[in-house]
C-alpha atoms as a PDB file:
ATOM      1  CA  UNK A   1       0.000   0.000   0.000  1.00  0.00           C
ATOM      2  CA  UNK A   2       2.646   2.163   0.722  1.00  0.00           C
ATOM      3  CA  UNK A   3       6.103   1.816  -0.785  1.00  0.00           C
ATOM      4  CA  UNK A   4       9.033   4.575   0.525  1.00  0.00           C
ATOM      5  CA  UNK A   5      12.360   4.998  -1.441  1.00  0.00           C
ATOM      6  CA  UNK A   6      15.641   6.581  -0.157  1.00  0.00           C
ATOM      7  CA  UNK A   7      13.021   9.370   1.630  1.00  0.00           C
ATOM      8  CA  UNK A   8      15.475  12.590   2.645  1.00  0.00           C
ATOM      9  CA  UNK A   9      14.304  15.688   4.322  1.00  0.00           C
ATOM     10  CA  UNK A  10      17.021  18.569   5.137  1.00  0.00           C
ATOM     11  CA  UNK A  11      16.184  21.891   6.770  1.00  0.00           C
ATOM     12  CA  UNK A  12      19.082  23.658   5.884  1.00  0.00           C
ATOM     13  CA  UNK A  13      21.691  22.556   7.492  1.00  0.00           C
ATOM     14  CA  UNK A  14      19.974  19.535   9.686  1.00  0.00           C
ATOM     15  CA  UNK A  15      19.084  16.433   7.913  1.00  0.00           C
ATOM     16  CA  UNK A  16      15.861  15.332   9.980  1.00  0.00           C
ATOM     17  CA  UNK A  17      15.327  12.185   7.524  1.00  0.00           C
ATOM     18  CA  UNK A  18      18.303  10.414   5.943  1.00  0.00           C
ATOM     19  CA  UNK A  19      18.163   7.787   2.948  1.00  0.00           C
ATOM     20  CA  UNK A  20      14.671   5.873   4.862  1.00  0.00           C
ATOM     21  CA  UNK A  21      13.252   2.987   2.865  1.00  0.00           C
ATOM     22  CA  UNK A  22      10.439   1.119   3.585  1.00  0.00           C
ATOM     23  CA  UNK A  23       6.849  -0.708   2.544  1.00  0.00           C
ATOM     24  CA  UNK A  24       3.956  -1.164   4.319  1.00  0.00           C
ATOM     25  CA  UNK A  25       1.670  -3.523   3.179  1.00  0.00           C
ATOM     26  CA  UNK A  26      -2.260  -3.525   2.806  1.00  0.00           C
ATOM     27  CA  UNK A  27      -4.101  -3.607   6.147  1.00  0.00           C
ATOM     28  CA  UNK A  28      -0.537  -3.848   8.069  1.00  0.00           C
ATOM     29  CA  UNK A  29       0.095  -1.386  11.488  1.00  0.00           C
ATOM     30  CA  UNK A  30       3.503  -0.108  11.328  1.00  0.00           C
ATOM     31  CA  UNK A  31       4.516   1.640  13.831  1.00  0.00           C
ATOM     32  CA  UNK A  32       7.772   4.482  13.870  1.00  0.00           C
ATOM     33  CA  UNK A  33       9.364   4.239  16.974  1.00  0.00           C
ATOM     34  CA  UNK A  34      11.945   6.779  18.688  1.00  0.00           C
ATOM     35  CA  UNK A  35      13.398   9.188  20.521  1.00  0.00           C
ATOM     36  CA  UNK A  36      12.075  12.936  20.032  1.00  0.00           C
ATOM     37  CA  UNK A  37      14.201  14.040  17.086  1.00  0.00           C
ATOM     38  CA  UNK A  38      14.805  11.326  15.537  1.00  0.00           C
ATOM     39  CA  UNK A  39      12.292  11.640  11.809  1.00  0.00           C
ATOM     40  CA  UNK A  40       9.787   9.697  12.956  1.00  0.00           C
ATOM     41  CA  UNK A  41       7.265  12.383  12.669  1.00  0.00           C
ATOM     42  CA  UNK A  42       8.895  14.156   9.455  1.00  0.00           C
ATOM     43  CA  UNK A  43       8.874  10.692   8.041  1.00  0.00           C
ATOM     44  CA  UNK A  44       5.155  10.717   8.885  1.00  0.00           C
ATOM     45  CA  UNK A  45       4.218  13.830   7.104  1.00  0.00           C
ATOM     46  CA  UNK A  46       6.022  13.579   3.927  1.00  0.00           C
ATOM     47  CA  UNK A  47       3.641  10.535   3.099  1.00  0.00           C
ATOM     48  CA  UNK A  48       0.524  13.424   2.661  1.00  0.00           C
ATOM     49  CA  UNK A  49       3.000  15.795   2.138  1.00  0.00           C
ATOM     50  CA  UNK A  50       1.984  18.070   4.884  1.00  0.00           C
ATOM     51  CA  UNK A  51       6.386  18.388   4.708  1.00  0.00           C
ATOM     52  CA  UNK A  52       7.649  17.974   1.296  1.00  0.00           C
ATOM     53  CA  UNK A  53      10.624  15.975   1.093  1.00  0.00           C
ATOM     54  CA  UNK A  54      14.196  17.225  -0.230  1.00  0.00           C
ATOM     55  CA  UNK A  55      14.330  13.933  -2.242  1.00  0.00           C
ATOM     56  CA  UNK A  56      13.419   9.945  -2.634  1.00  0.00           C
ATOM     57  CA  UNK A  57       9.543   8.998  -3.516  1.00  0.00           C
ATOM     58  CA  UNK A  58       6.781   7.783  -1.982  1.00  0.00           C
ATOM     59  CA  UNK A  59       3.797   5.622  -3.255  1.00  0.00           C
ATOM     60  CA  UNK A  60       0.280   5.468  -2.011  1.00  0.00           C
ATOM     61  CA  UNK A  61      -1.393   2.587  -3.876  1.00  0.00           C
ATOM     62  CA  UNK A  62       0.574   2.468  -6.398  1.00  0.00           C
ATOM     63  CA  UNK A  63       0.362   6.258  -6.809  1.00  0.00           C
ATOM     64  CA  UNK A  64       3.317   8.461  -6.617  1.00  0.00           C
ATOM     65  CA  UNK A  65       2.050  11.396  -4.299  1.00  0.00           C
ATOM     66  CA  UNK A  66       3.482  14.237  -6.282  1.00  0.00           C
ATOM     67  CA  UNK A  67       1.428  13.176  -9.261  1.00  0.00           C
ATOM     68  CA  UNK A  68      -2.150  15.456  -7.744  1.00  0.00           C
ATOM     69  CA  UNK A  69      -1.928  18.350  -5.434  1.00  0.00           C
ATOM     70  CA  UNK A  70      -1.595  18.223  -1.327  1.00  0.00           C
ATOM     71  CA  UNK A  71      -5.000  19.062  -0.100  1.00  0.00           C
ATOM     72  CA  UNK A  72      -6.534  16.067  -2.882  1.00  0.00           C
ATOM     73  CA  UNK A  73      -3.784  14.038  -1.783  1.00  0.00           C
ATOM     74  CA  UNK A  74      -4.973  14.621   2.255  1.00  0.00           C
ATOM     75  CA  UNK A  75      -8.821  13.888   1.139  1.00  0.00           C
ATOM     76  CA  UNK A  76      -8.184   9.869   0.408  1.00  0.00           C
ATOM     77  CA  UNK A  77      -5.436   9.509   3.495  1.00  0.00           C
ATOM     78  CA  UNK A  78      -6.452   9.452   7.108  1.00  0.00           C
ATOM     79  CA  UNK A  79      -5.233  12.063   9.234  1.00  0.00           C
ATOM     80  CA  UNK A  80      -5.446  11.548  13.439  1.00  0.00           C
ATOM     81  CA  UNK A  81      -3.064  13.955  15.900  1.00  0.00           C
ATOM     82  CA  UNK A  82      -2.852  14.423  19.439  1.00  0.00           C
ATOM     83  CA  UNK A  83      -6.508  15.298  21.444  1.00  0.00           C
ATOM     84  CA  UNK A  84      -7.951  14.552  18.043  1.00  0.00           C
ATOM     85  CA  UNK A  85      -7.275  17.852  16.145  1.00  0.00           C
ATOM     86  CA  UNK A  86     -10.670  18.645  16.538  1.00  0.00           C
ATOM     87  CA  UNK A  87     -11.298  22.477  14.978  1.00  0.00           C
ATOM     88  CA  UNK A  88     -12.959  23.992  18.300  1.00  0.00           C
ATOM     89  CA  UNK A  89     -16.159  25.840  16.234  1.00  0.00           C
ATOM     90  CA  UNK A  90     -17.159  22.142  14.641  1.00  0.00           C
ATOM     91  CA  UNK A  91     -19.635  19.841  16.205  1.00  0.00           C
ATOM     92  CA  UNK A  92     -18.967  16.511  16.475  1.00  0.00           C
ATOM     93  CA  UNK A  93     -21.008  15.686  13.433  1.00  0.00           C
ATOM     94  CA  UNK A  94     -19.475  18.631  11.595  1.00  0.00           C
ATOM     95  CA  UNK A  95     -16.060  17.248  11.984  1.00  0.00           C
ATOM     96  CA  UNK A  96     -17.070  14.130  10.755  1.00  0.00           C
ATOM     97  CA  UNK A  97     -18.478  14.971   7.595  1.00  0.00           C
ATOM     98  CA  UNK A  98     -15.571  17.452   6.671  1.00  0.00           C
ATOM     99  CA  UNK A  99     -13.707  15.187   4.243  1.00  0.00           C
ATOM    100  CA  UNK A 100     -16.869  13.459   3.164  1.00  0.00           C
ATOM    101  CA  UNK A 101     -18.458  16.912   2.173  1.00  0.00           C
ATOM    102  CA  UNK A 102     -15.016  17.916   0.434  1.00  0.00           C
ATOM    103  CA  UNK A 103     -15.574  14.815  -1.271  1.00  0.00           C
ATOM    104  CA  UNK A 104     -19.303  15.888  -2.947  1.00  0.00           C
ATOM    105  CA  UNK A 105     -20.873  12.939  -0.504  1.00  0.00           C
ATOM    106  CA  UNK A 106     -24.683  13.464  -0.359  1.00  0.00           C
ATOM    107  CA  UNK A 107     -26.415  14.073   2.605  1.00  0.00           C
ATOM    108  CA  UNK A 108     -27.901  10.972   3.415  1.00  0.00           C
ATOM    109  CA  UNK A 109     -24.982   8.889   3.105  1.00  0.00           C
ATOM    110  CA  UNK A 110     -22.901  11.519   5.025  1.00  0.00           C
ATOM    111  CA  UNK A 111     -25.676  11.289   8.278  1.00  0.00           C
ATOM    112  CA  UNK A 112     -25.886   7.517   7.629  1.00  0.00           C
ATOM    113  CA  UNK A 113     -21.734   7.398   7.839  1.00  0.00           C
ATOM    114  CA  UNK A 114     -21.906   9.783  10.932  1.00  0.00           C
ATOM    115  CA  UNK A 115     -24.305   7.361  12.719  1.00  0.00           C
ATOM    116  CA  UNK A 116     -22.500   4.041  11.722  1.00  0.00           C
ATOM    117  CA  UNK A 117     -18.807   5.399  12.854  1.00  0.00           C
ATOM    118  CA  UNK A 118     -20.546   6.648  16.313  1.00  0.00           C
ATOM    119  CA  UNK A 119     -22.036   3.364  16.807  1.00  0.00           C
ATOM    120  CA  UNK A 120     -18.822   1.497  16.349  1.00  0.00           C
ATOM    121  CA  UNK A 121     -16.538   4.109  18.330  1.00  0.00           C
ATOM    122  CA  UNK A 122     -19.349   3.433  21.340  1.00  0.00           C
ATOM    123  CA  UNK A 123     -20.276   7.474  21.658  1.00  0.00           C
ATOM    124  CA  UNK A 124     -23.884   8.379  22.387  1.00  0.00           C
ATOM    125  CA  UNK A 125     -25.746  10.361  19.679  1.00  0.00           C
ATOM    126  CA  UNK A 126     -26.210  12.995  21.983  1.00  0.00           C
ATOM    127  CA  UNK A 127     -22.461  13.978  21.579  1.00  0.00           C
ATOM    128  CA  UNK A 128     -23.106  15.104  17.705  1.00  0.00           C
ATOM    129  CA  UNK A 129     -24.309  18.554  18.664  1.00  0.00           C
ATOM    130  CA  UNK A 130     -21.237  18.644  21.300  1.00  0.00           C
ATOM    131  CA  UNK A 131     -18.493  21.182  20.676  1.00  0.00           C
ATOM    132  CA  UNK A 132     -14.718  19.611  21.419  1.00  0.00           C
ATOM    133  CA  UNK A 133     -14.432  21.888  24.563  1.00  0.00           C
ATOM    134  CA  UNK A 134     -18.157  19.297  25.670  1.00  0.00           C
ATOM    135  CA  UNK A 135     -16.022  16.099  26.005  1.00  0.00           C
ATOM    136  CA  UNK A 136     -13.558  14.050  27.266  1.00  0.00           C
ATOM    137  CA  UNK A 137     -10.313  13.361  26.284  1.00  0.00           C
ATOM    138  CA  UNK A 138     -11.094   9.701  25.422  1.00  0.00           C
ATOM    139  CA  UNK A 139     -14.301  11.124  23.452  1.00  0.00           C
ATOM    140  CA  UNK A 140     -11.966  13.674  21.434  1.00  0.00           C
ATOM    141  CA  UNK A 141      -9.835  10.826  20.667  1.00  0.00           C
ATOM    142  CA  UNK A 142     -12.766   8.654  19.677  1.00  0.00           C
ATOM    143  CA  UNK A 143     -13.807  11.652  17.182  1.00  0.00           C
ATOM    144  CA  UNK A 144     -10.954  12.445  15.746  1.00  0.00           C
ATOM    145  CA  UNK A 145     -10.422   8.366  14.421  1.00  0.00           C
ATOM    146  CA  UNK A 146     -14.433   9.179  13.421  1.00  0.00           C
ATOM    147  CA  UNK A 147     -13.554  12.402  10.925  1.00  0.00           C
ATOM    148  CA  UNK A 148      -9.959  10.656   9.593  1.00  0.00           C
ATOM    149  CA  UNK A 149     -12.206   7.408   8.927  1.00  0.00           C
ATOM    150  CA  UNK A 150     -15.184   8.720   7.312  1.00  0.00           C
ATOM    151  CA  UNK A 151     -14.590   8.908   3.644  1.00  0.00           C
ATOM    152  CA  UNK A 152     -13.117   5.306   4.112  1.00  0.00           C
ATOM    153  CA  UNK A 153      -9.915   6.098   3.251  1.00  0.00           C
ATOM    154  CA  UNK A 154      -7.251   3.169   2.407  1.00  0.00           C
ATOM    155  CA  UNK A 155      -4.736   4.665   4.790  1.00  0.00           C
ATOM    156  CA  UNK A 156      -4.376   6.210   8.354  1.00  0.00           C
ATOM    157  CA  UNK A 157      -1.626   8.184   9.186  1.00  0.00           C
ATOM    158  CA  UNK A 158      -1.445   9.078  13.444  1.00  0.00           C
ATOM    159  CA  UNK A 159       1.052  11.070  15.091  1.00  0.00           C
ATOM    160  CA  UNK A 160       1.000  10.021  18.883  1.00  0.00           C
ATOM    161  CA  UNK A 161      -2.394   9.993  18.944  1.00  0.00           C
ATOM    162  CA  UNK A 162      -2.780   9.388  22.728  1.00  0.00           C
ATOM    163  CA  UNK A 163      -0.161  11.691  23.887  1.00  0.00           C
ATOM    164  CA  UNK A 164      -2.464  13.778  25.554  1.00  0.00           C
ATOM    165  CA  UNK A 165      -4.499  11.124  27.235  1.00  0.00           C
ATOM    166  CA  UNK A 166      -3.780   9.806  30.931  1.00  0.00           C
ATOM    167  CA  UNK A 167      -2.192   6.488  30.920  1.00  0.00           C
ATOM    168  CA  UNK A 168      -5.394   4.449  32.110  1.00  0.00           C
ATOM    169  CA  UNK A 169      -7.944   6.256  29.294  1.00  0.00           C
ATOM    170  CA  UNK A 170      -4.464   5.982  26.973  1.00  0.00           C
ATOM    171  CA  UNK A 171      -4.587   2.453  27.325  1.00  0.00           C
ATOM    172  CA  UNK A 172      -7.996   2.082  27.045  1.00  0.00           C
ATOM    173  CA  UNK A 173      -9.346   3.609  24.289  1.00  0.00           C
ATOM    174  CA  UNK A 174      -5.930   2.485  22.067  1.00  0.00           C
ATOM    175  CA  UNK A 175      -7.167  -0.991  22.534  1.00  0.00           C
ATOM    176  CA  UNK A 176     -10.637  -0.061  21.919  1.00  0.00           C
ATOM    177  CA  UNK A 177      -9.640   2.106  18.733  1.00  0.00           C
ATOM    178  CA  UNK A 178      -7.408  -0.912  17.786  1.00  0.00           C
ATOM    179  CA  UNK A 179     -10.198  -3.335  17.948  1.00  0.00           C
ATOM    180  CA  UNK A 180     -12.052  -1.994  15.458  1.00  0.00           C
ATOM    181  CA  UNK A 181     -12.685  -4.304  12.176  1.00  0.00           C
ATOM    182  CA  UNK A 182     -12.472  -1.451  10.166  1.00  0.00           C
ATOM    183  CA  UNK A 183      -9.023  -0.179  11.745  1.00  0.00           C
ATOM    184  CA  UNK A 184      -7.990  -3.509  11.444  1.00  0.00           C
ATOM    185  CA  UNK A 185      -8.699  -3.518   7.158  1.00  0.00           C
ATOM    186  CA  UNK A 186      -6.910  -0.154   7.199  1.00  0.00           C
ATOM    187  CA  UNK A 187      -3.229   0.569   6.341  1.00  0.00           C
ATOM    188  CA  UNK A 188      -2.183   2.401   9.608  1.00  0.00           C
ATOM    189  CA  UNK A 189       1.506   4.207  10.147  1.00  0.00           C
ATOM    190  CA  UNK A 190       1.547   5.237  13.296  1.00  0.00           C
ATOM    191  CA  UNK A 191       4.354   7.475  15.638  1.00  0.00           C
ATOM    192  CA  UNK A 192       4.912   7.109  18.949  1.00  0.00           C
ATOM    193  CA  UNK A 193       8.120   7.331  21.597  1.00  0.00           C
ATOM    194  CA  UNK A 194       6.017   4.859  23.853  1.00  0.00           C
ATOM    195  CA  UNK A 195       7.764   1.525  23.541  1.00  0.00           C
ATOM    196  CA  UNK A 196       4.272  -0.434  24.960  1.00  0.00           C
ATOM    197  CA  UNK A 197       2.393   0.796  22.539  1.00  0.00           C
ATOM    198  CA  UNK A 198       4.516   0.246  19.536  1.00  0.00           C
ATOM    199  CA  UNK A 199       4.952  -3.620  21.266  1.00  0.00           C
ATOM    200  CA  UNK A 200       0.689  -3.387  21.398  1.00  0.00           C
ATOM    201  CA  UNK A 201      -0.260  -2.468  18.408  1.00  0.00           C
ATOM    202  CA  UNK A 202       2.602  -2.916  15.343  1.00  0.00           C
ATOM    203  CA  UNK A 203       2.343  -5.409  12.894  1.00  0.00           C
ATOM    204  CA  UNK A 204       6.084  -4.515  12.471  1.00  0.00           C
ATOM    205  CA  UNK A 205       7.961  -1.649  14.377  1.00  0.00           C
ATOM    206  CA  UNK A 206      10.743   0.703  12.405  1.00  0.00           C
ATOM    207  CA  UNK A 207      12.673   1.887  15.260  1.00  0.00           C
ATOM    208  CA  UNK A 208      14.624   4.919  14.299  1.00  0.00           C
ATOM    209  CA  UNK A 209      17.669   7.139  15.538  1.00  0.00           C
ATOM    210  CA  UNK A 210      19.135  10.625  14.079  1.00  0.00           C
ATOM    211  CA  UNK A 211      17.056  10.305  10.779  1.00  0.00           C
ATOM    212  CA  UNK A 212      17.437   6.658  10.053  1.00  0.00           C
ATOM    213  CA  UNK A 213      16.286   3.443  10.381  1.00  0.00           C
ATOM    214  CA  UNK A 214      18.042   1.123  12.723  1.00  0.00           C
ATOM    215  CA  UNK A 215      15.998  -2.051  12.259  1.00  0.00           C
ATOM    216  CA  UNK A 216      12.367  -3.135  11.360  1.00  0.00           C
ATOM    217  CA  UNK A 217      10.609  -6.019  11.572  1.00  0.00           C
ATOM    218  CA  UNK A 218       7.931  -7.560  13.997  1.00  0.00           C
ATOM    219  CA  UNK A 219       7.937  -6.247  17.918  1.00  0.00           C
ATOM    220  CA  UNK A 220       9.112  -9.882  18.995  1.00  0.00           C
ATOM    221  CA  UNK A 221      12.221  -9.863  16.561  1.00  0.00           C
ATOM    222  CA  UNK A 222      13.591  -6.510  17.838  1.00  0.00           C
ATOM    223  CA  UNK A 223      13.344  -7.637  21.447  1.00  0.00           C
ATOM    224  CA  UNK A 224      14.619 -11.097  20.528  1.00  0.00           C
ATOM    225  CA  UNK A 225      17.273 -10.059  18.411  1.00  0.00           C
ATOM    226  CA  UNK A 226      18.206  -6.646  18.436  1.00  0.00           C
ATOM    227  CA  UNK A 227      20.444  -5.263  15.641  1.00  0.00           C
ATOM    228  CA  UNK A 228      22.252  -3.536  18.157  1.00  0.00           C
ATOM    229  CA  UNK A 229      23.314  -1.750  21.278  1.00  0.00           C
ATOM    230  CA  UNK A 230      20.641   0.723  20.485  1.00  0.00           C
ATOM    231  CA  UNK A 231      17.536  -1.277  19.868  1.00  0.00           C
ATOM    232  CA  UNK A 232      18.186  -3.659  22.914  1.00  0.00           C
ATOM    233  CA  UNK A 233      18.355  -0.164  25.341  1.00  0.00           C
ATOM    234  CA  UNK A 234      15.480   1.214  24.037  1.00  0.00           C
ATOM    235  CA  UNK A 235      13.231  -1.931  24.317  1.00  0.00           C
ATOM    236  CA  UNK A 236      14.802  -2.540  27.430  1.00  0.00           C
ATOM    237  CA  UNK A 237      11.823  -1.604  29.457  1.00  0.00           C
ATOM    238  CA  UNK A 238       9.685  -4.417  27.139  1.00  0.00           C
ATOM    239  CA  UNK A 239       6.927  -6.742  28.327  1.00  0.00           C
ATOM    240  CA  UNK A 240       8.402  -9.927  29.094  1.00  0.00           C
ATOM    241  CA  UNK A 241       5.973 -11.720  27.950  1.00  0.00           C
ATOM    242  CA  UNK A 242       7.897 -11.418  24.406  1.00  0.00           C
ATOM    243  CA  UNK A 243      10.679 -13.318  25.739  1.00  0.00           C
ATOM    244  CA  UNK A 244       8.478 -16.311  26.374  1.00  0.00           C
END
């Protein structure tokens, strides 16, 4: 689904992404893992270029992104930040039905996508005439996976999308979120610094440092065999459950 070549991004003097490569396949989670600093993020954003990359490509389904403009680009890919990136003067139902409206969606099929995403992400219908400032932090969270899956798009994108949560509703509603059939049919890339929730939720992990790509694979191979120094420290404090 997605297929990255030699991906660099320098901001003048600082190269934030060096020479990255990597697919991710159809309905996989992969998950870019690292310190603060280290490209995960950048790497993140060139795929919808929200950042446009100094060079290397990168395919969507087959598609190299360059070939139609940003915001069309953004319309077919998932987008879900920290808190939910929820635009403060948008209902809940509003922010739903932003992509699907960009899109030329008609009404009806807009409400009935509205009710069936609710349903699924457990919110009451009451919350659809509820500003963002009106709920929770788990609920914000809830709605912003609601607007980024509405138009049904092939892929997700998420930068640490439970960042702002507590750690009990953090662990909670990721498991929920994850759950999900339909997030489970989706292509997700997802950034986090949080080593037990890359273990929970990757398919495979692509741990990085200063712009690169140490090692990838599945969570159980990078604790069992770490490339090295590096990857065993930073998994260090790892479930052991994965050593079983």
């Amino acid at each position: 689904m997605i297929e990255i070549q030699n991906l660099t991004k320098r901001f003048e003097s600082h190269t934030a992404v060096d020479g990255v490569s990597l697919n991710v396949g159809s309905g996989e989670t992969l998950v870019l893992l690292g310190t603060s600093g280290c490209g995960k993020t950048t790497t993140l954003k060139m795929i919808n270029r929200l950042i446009e990359p100094t060079s290397g490509s990168i395919r969507v389904a087959n598609v190299d992104v360059r070939q139609q403009p940003g915001p069309e680009l953004r319309r077919q890919i998932g987008y879900v930040i920290q808190d939910g990136g929820l635009f403060p003067h948008y209902t809940v139902a509003e922010a739903i039905a932003t992509v699907p409206k960009l899109l030329g969606w008609e009404p009806s099929e807009i409400q009935k996508r509205t009710h069936e995403l609710i349903d699924k992400l457990q919110l009451p219908k009451s919350v659809l005439n509820r500003y963002p400032s009106e709920l929770s932090g788990g609920q914000r969270q809830r709605v912003g996976l609601a607007r980024a899956l509405a138009a049904k798009p092939p892929v997700v994108l998420m930068d640490e999308p439970f960042g702002a949560l507590d750690p009990f509703t953090r662990r909670h509603v990721r498991r929920e979120l994850f759950g999900l059939n339909e997030l489970k049919e989706t292509t997700v890339v997802l950034v986090t610094h949080d080593v037990s929730e890359a273990l929970e939720l990757a398919d495979r992990i692509a741990l990085m440092d200063k712009g690169r790509i140490v090692q990838i694979g599945p969570p159980a191979e990078l604790v069992k065999q770490p490339a090295n120094d590096f990857v065993r420290d930073f998994l260090d404090d790892k479930p052991r459950r994965l050593h079983d």
